[in-house]
N, C-alpha and C. Protein backbone atom coordinates (compact mmCIF):
# COMPACT_ATOMS: atom_id res chain seq x y z
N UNK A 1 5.87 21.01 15.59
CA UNK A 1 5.75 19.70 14.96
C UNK A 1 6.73 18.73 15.60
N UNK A 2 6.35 17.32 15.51
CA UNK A 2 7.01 16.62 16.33
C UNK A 2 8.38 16.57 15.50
N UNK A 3 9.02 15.67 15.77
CA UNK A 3 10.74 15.25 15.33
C UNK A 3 10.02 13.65 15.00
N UNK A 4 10.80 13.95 13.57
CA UNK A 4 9.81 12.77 13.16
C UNK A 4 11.07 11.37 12.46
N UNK A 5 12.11 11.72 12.72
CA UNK A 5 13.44 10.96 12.57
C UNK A 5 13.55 9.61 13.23
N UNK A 6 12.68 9.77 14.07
CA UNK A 6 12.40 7.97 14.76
C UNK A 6 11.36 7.38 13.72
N UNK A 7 10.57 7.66 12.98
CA UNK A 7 9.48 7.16 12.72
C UNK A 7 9.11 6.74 11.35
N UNK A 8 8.40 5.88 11.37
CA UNK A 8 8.45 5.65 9.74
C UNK A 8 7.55 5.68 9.13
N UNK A 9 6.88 6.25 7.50
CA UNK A 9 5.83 7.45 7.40
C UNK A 9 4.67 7.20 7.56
N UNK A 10 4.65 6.24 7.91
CA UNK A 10 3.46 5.98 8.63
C UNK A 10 3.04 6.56 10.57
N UNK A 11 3.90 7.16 10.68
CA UNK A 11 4.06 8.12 12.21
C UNK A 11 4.14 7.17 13.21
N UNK A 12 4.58 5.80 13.20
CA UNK A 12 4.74 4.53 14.10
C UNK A 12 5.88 4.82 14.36
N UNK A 13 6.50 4.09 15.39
CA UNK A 13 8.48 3.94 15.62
C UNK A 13 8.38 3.33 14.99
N UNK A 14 9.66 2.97 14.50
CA UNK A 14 10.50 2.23 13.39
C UNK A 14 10.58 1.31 14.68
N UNK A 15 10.71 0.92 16.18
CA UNK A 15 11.51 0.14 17.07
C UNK A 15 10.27 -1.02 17.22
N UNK A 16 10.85 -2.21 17.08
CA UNK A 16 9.39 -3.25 17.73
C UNK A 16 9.69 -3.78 19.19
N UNK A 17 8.65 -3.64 19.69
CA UNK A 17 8.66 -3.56 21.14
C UNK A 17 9.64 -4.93 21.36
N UNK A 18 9.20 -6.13 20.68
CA UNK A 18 8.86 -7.64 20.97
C UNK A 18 10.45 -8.56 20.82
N UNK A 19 10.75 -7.74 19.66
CA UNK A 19 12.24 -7.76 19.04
C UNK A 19 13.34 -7.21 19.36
N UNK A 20 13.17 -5.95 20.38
CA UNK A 20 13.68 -5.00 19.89
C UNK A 20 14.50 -5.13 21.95
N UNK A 21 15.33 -4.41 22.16
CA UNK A 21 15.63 -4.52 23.24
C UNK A 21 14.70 -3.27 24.10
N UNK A 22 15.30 -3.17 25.64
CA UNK A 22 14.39 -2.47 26.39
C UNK A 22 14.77 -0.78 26.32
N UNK A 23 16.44 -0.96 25.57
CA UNK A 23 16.73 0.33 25.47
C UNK A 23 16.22 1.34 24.27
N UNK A 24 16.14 0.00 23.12
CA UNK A 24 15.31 0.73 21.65
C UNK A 24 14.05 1.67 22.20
N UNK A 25 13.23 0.35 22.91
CA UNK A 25 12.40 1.30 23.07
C UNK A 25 11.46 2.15 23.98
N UNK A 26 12.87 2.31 24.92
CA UNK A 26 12.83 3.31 25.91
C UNK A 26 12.96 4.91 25.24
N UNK A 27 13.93 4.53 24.11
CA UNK A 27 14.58 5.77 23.23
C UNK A 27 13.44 6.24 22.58
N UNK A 28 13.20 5.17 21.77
CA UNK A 28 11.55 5.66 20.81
C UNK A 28 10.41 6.32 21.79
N UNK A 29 9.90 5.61 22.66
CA UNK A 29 9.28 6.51 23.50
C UNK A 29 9.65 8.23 23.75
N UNK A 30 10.83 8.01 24.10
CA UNK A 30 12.05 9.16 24.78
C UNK A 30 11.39 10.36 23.24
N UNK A 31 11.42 9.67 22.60
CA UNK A 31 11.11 10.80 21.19
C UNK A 31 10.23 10.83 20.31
N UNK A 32 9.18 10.40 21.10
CA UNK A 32 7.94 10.70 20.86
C UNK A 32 7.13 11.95 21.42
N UNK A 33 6.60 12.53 20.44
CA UNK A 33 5.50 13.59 21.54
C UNK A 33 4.69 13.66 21.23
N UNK A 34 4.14 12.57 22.86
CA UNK A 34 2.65 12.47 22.78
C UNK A 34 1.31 13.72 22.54
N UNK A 35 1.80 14.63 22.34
CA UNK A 35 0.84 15.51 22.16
C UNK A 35 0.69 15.89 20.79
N UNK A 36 1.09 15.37 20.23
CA UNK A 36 1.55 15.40 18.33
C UNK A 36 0.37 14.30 17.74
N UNK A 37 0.65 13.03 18.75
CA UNK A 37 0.14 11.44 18.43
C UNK A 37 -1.49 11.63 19.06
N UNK A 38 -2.31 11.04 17.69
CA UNK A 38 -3.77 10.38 17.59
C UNK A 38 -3.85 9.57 18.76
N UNK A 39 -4.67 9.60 19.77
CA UNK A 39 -4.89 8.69 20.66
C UNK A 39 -6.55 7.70 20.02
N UNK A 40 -5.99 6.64 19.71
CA UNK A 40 -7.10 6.12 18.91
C UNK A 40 -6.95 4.30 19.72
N UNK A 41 -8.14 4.23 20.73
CA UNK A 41 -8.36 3.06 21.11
C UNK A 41 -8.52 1.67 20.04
N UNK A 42 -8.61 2.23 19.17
CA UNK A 42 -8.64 1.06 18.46
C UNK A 42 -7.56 0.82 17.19
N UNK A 43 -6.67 1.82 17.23
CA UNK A 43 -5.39 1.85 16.23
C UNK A 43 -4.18 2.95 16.97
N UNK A 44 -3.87 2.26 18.06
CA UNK A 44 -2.90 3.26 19.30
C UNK A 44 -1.81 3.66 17.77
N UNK A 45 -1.11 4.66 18.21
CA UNK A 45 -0.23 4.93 17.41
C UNK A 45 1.10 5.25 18.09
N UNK A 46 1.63 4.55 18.73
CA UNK A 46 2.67 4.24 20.07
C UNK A 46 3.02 2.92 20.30
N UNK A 47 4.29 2.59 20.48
CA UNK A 47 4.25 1.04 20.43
C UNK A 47 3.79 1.00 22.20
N UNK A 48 4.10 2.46 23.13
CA UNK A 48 3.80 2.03 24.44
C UNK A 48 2.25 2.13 24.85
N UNK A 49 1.42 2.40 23.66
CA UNK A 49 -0.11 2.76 23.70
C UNK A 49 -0.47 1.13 23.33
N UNK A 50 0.08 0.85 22.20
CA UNK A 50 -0.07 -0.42 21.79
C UNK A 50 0.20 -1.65 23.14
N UNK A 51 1.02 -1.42 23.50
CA UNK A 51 1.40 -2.15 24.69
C UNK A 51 0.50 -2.25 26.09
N UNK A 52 0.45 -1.29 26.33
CA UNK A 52 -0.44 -0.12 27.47
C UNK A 52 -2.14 -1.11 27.16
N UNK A 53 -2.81 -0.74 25.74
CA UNK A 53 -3.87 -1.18 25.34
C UNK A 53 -4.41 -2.75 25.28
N UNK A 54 -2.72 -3.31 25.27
CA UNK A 54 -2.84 -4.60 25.33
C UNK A 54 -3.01 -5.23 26.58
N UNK A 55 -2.43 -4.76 27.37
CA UNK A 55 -2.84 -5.24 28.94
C UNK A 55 -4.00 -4.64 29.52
N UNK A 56 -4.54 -3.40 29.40
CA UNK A 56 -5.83 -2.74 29.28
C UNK A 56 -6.96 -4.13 28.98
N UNK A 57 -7.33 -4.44 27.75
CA UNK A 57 -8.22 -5.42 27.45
C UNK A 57 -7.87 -6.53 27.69
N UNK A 58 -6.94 -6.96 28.43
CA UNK A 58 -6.77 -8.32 28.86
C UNK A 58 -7.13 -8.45 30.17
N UNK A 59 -6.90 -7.39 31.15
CA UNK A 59 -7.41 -7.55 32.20
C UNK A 59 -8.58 -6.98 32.03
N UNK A 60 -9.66 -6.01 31.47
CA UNK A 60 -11.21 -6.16 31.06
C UNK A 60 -11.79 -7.56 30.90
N UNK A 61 -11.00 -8.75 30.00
CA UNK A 61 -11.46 -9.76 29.84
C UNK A 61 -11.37 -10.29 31.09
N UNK A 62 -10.44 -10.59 31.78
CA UNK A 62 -10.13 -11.33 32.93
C UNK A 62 -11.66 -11.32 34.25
N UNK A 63 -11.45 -9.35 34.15
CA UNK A 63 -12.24 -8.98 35.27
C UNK A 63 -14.04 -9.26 34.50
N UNK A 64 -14.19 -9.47 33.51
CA UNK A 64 -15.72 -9.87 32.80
C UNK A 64 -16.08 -11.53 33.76
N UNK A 65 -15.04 -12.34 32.91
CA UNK A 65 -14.85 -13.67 33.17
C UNK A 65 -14.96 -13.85 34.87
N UNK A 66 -14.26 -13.02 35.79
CA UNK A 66 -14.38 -13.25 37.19
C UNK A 66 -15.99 -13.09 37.55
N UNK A 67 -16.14 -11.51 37.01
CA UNK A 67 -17.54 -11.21 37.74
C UNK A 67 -18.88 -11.62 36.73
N UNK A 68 -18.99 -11.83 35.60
CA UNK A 68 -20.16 -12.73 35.00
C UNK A 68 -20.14 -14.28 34.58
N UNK A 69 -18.80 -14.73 34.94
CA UNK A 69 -18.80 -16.11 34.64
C UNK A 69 -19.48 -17.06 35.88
N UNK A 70 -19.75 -16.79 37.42
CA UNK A 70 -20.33 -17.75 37.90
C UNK A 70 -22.10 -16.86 38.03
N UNK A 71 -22.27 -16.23 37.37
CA UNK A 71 -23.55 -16.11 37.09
C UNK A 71 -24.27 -16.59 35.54
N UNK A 72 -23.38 -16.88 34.54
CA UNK A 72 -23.50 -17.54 33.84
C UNK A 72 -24.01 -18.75 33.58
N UNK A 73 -22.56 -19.27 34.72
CA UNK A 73 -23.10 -20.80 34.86
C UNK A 73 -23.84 -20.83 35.10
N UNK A 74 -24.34 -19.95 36.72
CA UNK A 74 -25.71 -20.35 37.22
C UNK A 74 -27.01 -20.56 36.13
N UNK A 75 -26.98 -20.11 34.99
CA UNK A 75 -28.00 -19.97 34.16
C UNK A 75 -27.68 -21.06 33.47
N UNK A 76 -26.60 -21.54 33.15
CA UNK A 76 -26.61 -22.59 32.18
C UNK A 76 -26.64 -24.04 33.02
N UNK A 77 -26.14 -24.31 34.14
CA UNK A 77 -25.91 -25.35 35.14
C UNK A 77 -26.18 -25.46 36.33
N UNK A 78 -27.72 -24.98 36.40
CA UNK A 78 -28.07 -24.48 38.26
C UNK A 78 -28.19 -25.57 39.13
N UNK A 79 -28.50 -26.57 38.73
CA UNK A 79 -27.90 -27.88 39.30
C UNK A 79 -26.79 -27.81 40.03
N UNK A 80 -25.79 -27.59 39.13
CA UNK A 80 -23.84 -27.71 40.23
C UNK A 80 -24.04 -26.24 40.43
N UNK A 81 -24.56 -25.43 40.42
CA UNK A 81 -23.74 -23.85 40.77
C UNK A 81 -24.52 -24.02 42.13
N UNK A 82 -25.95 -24.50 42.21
CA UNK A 82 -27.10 -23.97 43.55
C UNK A 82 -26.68 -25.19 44.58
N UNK A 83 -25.93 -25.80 44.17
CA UNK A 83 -25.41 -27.08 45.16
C UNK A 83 -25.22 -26.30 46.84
N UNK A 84 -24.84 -27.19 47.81
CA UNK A 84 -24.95 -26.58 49.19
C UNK A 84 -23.54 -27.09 48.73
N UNK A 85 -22.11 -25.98 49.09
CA UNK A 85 -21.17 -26.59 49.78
C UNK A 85 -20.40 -27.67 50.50
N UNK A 86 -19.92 -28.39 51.02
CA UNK A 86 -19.88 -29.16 52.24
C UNK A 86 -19.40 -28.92 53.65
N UNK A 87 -18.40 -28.06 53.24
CA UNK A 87 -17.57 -27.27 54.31
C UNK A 87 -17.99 -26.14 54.87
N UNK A 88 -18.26 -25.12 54.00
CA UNK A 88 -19.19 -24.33 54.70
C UNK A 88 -20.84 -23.77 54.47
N UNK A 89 -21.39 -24.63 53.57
CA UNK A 89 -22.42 -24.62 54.22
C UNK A 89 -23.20 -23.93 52.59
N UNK A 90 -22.40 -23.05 52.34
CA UNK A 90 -23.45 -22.17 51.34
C UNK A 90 -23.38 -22.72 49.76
N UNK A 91 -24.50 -22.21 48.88
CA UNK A 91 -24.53 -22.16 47.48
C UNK A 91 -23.41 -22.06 47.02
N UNK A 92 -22.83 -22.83 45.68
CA UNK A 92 -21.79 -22.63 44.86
C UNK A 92 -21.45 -20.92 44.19
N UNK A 93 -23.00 -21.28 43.92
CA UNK A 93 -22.70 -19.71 43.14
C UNK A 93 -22.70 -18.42 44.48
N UNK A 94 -23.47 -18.32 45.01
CA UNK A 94 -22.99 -17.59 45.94
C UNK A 94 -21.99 -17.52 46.60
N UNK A 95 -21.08 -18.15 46.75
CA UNK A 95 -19.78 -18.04 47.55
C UNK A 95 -18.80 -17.47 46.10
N UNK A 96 -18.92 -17.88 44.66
CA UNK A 96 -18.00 -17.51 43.90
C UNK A 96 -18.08 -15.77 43.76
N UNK A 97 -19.86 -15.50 43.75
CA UNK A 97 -20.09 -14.23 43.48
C UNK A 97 -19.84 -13.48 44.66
N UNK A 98 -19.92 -14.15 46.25
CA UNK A 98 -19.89 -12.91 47.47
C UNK A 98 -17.99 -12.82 47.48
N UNK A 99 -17.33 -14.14 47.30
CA UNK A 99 -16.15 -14.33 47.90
C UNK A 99 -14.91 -14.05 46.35
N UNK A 100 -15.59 -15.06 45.84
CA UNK A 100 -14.81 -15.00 44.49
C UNK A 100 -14.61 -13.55 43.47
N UNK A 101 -15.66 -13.09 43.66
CA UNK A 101 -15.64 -11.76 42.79
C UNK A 101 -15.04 -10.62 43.35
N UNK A 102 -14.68 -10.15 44.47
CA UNK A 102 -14.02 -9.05 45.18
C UNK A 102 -12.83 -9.40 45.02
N UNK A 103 -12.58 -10.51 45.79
CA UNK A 103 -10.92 -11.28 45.46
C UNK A 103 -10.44 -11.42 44.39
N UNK A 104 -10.64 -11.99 43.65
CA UNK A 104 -10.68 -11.60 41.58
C UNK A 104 -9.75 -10.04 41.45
N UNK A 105 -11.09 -9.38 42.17
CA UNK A 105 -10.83 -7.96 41.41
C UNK A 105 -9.58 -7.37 42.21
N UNK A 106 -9.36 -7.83 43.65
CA UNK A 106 -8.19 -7.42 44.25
C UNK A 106 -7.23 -8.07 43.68
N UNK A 107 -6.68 -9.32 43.05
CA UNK A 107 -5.62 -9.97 42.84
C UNK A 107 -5.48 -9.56 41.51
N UNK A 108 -6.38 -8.63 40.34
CA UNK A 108 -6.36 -8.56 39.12
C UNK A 108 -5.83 -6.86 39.43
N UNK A 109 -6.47 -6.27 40.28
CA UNK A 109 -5.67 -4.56 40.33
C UNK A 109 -4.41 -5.02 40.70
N UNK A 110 -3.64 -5.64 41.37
CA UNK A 110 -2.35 -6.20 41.72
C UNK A 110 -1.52 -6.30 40.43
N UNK A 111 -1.85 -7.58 40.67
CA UNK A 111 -1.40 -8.12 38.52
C UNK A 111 -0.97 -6.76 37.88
N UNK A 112 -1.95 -5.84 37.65
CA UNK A 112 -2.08 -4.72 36.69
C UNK A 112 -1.20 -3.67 36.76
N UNK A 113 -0.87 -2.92 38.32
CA UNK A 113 -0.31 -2.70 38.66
C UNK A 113 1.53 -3.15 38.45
N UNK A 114 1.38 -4.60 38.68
CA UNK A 114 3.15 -5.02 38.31
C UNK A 114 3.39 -5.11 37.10
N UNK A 115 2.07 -5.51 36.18
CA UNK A 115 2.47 -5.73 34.56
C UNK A 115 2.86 -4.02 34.40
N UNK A 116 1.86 -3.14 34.84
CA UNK A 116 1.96 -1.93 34.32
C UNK A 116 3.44 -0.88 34.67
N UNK A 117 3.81 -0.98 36.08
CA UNK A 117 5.05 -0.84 36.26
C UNK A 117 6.23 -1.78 35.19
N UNK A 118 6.51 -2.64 35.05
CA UNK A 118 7.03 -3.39 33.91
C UNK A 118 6.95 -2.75 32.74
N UNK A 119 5.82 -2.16 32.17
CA UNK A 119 5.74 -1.71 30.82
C UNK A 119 6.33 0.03 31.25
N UNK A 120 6.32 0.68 32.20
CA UNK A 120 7.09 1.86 32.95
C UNK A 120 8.46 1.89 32.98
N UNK A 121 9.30 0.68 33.05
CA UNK A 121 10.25 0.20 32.81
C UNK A 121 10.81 0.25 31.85
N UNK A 122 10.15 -0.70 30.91
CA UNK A 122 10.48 -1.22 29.44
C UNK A 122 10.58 0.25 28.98
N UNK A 123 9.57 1.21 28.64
CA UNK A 123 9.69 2.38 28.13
C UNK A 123 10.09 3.65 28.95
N UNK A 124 10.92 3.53 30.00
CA UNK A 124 11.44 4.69 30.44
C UNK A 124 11.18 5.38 31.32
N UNK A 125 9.89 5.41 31.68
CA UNK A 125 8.85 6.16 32.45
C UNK A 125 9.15 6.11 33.33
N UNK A 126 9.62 7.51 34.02
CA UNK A 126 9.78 7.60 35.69
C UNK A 126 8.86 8.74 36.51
N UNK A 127 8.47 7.52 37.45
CA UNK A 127 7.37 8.49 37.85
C UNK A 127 7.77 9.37 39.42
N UNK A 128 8.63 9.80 39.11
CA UNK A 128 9.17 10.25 40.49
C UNK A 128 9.06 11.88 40.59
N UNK A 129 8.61 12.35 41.74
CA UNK A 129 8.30 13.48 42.09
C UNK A 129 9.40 14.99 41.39
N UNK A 130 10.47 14.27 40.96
CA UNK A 130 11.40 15.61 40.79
C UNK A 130 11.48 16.97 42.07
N UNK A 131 11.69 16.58 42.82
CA UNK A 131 11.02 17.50 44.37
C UNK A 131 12.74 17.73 44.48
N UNK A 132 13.02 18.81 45.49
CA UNK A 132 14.36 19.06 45.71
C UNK A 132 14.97 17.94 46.57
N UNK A 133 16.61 18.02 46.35
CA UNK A 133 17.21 16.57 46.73
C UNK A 133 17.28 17.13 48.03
N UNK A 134 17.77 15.74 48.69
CA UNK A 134 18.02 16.75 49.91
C UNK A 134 19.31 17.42 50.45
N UNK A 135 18.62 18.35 51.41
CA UNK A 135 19.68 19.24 52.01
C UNK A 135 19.38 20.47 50.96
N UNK A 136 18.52 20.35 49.98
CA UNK A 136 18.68 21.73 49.29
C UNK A 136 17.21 22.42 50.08
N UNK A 137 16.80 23.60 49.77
CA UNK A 137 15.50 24.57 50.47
C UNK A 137 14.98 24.85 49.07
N UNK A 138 13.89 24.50 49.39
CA UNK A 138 12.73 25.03 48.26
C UNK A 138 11.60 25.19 49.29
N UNK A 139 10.76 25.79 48.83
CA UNK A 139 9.40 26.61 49.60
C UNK A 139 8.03 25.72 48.82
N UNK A 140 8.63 24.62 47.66
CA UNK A 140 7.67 23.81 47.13
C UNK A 140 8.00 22.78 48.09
N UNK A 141 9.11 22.12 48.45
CA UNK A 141 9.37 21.30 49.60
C UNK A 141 8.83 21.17 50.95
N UNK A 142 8.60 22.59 51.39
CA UNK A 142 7.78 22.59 53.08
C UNK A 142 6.51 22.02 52.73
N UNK A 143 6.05 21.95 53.83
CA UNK A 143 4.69 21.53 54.40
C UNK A 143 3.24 21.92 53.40
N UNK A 144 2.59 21.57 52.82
CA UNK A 144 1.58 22.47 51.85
C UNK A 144 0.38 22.61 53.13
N UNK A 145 -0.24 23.48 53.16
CA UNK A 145 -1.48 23.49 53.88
C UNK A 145 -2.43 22.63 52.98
N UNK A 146 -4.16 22.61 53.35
CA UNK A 146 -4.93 21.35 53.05
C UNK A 146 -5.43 22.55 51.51
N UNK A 147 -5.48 23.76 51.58
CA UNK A 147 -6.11 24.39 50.74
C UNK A 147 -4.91 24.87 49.43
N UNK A 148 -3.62 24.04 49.36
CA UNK A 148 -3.00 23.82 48.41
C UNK A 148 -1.69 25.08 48.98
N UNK A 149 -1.96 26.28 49.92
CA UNK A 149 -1.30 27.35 50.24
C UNK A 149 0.12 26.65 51.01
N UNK A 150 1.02 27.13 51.46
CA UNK A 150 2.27 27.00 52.19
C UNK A 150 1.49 27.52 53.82
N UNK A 151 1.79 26.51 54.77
CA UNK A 151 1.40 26.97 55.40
C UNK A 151 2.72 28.12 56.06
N UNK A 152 2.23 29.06 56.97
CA UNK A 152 3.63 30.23 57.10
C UNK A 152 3.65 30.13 58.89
């Protein structure tokens, strides 16, 4: 059973993310176990699930808005979307959907990425290999072959 001395009986941290400094709730995390905790998309029970979930559906919205919003228009305003360019030449909407929509999605995995490291931060999370330091010999350290073996 988890250690339930952080939490209040409702199985939440007692720590608020928003209020609270980065060390509160690095700690609360720190004493949580996630394998105890309901993973429930629609009522996280973690302030770092809560957190996590919140940038989750914000960039869903973002990436909706990139890739169905100039096909939208096109339906509601084909007038300005089917326009020719001036500069180079092509459809409005086609240049948002060939050019605009890949780029979107590259500058939004970016974003996600730094917000998400940030929230890695805030709560503690280190994602580092734990591999031997160096100068020490471990046989998990050499070379792995492609079929997971050591090669010898």
């Amino acid at each position: 059973m988890a250690d339930r001395d952080t939490h209040d009986s409702d199985g939440r941290p007692s720590v608020q993310t928003d209020g609270g400094t980065a060390t509160q709730a690095a700690q609360a995390h720190q004493n949580t176990n996630y394998l105890d905790e309901e993973v429930n998309l629609l009522s996280p029970s973690t302030a770092f699930m809560r957190d996590h979930l919140k940038l989750v559906w914000t960039s869903f919205i973002v990436w909706a808005l990139i890739v169905f919003g100039p096909v939208t228009l096109t339906a509601i305003a084909p007038g300005a979307m089917t326009a020719t360019m001036p500069v180079i030449g092509f459809p409005l909407h086609y240049f948002l959907v060939a050019f605009g929509a890949p780029t979107g999605a590259l500058i939004l995995a970016a974003v996600y990425a730094r917000q998400r490291d940030k929230l890695d931060e805030k709560y503690g999370i280190d994602h580092s290999t734990g591999g031997p330091e160096e100068g020490e010999s471990s046989e998990a350290g050499e070379a792995t072959a492609t079929d997971g073996g050591v090669d010898q």
